[in-house]
N, C-alpha and C. Protein backbone atom coordinates (compact mmCIF):
# COMPACT_ATOMS: atom_id res chain seq x y z
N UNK A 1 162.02 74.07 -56.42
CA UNK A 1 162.00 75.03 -55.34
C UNK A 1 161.53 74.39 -54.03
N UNK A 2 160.63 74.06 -54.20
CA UNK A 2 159.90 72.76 -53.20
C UNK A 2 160.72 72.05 -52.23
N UNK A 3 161.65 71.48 -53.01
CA UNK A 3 162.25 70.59 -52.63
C UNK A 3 164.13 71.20 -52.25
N UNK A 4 164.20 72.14 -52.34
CA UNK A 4 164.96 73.12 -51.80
C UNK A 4 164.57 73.33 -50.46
N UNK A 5 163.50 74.16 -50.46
CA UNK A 5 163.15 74.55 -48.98
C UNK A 5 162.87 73.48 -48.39
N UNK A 6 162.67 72.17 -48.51
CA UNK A 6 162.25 70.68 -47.75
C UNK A 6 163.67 70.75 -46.76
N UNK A 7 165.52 71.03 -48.06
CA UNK A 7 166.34 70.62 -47.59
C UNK A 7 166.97 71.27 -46.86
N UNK A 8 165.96 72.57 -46.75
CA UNK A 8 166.68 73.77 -45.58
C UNK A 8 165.83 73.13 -43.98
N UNK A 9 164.90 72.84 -43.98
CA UNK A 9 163.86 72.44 -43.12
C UNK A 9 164.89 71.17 -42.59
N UNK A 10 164.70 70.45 -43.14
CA UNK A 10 165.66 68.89 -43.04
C UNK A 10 166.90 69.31 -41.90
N UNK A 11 167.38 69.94 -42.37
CA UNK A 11 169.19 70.67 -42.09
C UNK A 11 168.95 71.21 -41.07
N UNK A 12 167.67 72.23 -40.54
CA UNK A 12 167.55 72.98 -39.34
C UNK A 12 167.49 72.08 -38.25
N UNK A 13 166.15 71.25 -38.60
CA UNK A 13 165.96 70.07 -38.18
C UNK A 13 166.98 69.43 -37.18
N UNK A 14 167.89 68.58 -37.98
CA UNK A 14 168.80 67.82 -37.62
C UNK A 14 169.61 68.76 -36.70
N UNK A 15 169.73 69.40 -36.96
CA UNK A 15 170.99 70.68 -36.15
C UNK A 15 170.41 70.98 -34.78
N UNK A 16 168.88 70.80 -34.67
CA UNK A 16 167.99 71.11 -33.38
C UNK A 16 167.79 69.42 -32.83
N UNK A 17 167.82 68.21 -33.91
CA UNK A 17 167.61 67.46 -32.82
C UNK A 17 168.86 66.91 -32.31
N UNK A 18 169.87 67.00 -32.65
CA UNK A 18 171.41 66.65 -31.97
C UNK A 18 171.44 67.49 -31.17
N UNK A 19 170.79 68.79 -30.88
CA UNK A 19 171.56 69.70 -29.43
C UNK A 19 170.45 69.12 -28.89
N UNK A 20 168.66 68.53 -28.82
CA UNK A 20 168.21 68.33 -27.61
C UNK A 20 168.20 66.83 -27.65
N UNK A 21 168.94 65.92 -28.36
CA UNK A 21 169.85 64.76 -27.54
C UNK A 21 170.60 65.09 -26.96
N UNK A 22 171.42 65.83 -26.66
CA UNK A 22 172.37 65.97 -25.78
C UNK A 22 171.62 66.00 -24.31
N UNK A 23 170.61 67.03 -24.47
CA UNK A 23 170.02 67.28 -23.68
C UNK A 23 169.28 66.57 -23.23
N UNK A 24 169.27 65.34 -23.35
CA UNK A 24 168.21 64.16 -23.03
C UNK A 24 168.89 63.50 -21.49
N UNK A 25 167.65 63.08 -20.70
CA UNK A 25 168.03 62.47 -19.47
C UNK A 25 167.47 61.05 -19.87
N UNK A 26 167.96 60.02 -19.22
CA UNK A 26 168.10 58.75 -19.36
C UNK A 26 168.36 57.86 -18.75
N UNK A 27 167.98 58.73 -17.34
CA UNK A 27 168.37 57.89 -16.41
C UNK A 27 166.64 58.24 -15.14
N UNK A 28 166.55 57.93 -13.57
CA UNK A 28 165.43 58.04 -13.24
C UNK A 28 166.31 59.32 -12.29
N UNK A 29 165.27 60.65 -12.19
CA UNK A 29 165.10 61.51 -11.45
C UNK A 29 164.67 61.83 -10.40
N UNK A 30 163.38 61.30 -10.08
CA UNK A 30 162.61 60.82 -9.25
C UNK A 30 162.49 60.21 -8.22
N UNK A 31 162.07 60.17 -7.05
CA UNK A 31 162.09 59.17 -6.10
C UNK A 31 161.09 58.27 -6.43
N UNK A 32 159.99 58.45 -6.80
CA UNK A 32 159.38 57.34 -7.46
C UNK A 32 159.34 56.29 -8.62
N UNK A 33 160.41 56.57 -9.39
CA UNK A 33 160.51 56.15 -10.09
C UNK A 33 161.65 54.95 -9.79
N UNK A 34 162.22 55.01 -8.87
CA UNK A 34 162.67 53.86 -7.97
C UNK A 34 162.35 53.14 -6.97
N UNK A 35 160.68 53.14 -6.70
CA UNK A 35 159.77 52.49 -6.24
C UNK A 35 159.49 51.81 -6.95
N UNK A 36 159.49 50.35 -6.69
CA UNK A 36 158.64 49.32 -7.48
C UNK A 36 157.22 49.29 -7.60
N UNK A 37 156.38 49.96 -6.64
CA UNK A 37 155.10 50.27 -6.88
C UNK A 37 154.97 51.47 -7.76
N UNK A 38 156.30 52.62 -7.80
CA UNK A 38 155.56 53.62 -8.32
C UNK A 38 155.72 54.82 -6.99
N UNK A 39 156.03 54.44 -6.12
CA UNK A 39 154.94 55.06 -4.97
C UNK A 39 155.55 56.97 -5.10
N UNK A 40 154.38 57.35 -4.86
CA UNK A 40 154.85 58.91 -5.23
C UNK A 40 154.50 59.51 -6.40
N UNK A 41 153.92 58.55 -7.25
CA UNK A 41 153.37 58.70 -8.89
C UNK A 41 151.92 58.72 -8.04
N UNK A 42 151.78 60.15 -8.82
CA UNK A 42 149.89 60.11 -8.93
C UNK A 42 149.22 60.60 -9.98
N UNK A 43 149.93 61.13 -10.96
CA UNK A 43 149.17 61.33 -12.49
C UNK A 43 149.97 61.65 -13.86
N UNK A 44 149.26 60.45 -14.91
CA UNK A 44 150.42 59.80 -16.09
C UNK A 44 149.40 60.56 -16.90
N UNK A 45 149.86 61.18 -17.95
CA UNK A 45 149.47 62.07 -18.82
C UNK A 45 149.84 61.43 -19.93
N UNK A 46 148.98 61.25 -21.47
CA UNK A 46 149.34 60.82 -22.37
C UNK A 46 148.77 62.01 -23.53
N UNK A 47 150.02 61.82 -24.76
CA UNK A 47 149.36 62.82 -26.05
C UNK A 47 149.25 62.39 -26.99
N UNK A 48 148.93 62.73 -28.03
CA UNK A 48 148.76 61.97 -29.61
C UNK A 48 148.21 62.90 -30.69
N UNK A 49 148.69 63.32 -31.61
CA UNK A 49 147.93 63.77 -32.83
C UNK A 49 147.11 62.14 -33.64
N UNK A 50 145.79 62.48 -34.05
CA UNK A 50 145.04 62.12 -35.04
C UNK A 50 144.94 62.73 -36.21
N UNK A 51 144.94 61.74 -37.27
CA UNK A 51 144.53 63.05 -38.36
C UNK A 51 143.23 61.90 -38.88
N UNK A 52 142.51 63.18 -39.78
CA UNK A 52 141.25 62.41 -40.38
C UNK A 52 141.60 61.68 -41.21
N UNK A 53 140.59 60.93 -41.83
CA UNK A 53 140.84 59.81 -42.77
C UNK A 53 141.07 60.81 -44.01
N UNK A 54 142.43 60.16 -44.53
CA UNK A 54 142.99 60.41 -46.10
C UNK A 54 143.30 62.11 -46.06
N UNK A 55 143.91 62.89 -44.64
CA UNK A 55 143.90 64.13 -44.89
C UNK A 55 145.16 64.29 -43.98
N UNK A 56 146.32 64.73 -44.26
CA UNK A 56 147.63 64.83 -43.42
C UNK A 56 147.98 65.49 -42.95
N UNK A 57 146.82 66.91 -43.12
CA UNK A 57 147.24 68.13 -42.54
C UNK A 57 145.82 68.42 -41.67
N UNK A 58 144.81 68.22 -41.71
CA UNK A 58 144.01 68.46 -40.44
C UNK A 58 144.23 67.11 -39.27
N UNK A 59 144.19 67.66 -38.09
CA UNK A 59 144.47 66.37 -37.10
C UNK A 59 143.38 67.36 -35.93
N UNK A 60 143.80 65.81 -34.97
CA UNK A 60 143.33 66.34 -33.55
C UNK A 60 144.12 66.29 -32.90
N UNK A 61 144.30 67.10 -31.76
CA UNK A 61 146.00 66.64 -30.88
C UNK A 61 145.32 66.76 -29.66
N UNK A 62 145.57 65.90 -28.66
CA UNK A 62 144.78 65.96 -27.96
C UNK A 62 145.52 64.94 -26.09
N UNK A 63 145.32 65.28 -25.12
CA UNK A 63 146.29 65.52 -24.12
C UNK A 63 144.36 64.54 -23.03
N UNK A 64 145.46 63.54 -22.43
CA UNK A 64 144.71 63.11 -21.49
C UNK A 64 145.57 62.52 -20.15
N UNK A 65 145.13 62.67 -19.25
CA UNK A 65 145.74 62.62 -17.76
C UNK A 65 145.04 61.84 -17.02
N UNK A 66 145.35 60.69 -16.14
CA UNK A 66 145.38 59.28 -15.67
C UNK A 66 145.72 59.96 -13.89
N UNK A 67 144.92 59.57 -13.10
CA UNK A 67 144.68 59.59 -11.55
C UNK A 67 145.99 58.63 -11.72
N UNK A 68 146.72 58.05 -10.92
CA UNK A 68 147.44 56.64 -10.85
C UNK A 68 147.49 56.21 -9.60
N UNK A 69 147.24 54.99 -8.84
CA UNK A 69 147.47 54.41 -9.34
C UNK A 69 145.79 54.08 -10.05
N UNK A 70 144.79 54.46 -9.90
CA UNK A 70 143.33 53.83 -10.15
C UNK A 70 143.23 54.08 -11.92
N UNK A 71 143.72 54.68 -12.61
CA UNK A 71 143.93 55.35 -14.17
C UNK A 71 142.48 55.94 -14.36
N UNK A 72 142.24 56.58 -12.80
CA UNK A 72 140.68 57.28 -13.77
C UNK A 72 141.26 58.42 -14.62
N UNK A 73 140.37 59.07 -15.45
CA UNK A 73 140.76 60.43 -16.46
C UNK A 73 140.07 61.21 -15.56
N UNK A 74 140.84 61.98 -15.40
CA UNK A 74 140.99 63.50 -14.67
C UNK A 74 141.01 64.65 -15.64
N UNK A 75 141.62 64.67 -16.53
CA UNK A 75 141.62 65.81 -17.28
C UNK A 75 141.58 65.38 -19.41
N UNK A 76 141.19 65.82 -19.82
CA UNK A 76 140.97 65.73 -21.23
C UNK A 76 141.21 67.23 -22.08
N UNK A 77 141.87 67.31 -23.42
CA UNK A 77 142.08 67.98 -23.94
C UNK A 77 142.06 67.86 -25.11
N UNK A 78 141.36 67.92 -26.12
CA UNK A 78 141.28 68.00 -27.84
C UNK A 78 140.85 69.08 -28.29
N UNK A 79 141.77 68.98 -29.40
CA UNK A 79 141.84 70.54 -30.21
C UNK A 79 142.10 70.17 -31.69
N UNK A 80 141.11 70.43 -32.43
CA UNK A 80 141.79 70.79 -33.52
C UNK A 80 142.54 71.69 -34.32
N UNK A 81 143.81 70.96 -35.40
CA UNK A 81 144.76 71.87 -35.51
C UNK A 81 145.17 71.14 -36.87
N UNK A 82 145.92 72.30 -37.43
CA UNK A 82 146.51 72.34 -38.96
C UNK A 82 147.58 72.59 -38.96
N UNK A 83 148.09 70.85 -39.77
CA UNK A 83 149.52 71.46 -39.69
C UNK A 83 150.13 72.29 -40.81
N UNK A 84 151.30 72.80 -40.26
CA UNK A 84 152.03 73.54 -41.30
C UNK A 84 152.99 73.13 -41.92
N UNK A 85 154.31 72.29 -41.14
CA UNK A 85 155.04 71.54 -41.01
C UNK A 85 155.16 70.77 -42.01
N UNK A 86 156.26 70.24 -42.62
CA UNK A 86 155.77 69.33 -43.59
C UNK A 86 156.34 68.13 -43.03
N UNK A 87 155.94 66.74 -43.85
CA UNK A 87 156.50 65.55 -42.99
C UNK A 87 157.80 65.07 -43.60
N UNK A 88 158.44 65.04 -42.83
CA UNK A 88 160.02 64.32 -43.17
C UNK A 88 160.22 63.46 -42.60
N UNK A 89 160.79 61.92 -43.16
CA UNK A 89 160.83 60.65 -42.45
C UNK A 89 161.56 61.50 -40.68
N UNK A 90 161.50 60.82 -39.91
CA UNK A 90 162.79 60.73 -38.90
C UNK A 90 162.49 62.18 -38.12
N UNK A 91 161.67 62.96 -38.64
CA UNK A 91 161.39 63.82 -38.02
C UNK A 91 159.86 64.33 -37.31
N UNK A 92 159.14 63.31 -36.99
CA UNK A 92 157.87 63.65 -37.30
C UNK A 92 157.55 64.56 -35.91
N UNK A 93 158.15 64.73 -34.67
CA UNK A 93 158.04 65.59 -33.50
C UNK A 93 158.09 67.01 -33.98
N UNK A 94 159.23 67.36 -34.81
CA UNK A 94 158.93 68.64 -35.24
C UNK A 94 158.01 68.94 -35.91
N UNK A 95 156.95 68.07 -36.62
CA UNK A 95 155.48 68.34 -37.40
C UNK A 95 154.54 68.43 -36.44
N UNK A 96 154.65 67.61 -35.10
CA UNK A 96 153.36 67.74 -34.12
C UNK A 96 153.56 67.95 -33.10
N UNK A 97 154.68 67.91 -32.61
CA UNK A 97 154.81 68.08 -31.25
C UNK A 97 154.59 69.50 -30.67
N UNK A 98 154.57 70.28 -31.69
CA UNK A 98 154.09 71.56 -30.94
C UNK A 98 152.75 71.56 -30.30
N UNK A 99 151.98 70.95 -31.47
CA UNK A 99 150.56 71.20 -31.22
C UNK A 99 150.40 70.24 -29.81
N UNK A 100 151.44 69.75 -29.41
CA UNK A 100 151.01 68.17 -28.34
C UNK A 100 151.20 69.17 -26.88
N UNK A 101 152.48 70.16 -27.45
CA UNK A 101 153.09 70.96 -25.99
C UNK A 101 151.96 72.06 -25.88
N UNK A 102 151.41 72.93 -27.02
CA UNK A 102 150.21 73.55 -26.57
C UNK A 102 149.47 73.14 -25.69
N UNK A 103 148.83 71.51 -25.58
CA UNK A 103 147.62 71.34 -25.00
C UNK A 103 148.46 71.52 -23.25
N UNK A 104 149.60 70.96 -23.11
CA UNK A 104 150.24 70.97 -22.01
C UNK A 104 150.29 72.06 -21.00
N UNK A 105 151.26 72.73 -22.30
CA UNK A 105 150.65 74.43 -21.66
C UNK A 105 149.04 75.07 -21.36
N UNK A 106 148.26 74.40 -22.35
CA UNK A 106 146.50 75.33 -21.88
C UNK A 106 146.46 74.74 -20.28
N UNK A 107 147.37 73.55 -20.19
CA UNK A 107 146.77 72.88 -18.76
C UNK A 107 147.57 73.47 -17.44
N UNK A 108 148.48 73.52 -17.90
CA UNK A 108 149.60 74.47 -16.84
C UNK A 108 149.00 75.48 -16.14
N UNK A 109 147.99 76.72 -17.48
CA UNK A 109 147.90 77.64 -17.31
C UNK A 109 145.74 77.93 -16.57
N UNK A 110 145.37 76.52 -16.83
CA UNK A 110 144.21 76.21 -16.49
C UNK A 110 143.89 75.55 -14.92
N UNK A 111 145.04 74.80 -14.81
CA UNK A 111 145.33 73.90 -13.75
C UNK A 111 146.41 73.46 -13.53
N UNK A 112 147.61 74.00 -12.86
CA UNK A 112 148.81 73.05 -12.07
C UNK A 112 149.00 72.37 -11.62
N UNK A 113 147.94 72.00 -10.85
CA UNK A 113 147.58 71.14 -10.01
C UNK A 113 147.33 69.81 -11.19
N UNK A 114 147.06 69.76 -12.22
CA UNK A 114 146.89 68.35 -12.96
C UNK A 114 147.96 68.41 -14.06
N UNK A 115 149.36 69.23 -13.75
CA UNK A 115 149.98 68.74 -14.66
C UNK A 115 150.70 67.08 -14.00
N UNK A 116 151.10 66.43 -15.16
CA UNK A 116 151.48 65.10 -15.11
C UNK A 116 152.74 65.05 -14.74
N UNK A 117 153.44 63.79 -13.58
CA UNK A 117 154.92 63.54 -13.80
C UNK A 117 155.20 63.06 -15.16
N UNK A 118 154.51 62.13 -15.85
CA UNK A 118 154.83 61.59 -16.86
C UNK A 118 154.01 61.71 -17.81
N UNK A 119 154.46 61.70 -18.90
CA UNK A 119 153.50 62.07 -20.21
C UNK A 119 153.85 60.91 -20.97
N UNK A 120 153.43 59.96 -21.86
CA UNK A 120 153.75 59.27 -22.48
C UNK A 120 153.24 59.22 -23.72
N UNK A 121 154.38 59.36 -24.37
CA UNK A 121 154.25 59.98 -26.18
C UNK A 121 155.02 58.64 -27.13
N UNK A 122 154.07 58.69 -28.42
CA UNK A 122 154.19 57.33 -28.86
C UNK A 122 155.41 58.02 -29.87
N UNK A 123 156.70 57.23 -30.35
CA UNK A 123 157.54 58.07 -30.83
C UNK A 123 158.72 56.46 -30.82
N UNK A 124 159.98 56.59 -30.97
CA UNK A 124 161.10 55.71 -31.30
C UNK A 124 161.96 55.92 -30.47
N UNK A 125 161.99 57.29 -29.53
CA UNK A 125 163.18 57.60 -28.81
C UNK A 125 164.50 56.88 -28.94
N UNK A 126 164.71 55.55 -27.58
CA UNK A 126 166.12 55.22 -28.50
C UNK A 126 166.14 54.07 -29.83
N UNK A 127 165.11 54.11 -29.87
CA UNK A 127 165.09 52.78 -30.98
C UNK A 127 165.20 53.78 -32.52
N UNK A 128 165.41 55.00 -32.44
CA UNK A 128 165.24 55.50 -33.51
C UNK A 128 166.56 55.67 -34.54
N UNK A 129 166.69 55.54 -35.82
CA UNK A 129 167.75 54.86 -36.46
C UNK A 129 168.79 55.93 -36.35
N UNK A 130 168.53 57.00 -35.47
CA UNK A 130 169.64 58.26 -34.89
C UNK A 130 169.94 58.37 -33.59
N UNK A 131 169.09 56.75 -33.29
CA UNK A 131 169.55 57.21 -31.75
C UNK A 131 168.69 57.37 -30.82
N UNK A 132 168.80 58.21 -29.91
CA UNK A 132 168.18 58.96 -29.18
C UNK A 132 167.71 60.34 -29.41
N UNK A 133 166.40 60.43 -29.86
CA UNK A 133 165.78 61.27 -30.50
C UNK A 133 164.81 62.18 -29.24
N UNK A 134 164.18 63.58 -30.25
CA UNK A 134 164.18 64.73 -29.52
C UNK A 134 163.09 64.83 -28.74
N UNK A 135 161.70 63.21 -29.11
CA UNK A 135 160.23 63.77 -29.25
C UNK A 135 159.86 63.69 -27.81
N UNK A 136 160.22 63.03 -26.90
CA UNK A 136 160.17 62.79 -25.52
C UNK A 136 160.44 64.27 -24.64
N UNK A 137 161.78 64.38 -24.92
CA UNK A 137 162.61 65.67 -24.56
C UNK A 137 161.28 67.00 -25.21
N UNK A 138 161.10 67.05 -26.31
CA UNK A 138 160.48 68.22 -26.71
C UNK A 138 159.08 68.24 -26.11
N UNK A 139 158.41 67.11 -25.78
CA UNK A 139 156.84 67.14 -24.92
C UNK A 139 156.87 67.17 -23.25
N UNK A 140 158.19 66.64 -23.17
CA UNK A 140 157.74 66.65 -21.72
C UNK A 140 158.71 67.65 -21.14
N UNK A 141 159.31 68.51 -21.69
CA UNK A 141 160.57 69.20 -21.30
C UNK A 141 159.60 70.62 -20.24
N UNK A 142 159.10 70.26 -18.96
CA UNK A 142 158.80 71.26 -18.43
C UNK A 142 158.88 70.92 -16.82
């Protein structure tokens, strides 16, 4: 049974991350981002789930934001959270990335003023053996 519902999960999965590859940009948007200094960049936001030692379902997810160019921390965010999700190779954004876009949103809704141009999320994007994958697109999609 288990392993039934894994292959309905799997299937949804895949069906959601081929429509937000499509939806992926890949090219620079920005005027700063065609500055060789940067210039116009003033705060790089990074996220990450932790989990405790030897436990796969409690983590910390947790959201930190970089002044740029000086990289002081301006803003900090950790939360603990449980996942529900289960882990499937190739898919691991849909296990955490929610909890990564929560902290994004508490900050949106705390402070606008410190949301980030860039967020940088540790993940495979195009190196991933499908390609161009969703986890970039699904954290920073705001």
């Amino acid at each position: 049974m288990a392993e039934a519902c894994q292959q309905t999960v799997l299937q949804k999965w895949e069906r959601k991350q081929r429509k937000l590859k499509n939806l992926m940009i890949d090219s620079d948007t920005e005027e700063w981002q065609r500055s060789e200094s940067f210039l116009g960049l003033g705060k790089i936001g990074g996220v990450d789930l932790s989990f405790i030692k030897e436990d796969n379902i409690n983590a910390c997810a947790s959201l930190v934001i970089l002044s740029y160019p000086d990289l002081q921390v301006i803003y900090e965010d950790y939360q603990m959270v449980r996942l529900t999700a289960p882990y499937i190779a190739g898919f691991l954004a849909f296990r955490e990335a929610p909890y990564l876009v929560e902290a994004v949103d508490r900050l949106r809704k705390q402070d606008p003023s410190l949301v980030p141009q860039v967020i940088l999320v540790d993940g495979n994007g195009l190196l991933h053996y499908r390609g161009k994958t969703a986890i970039v697109l699904t954290v920073c999609a705001f």
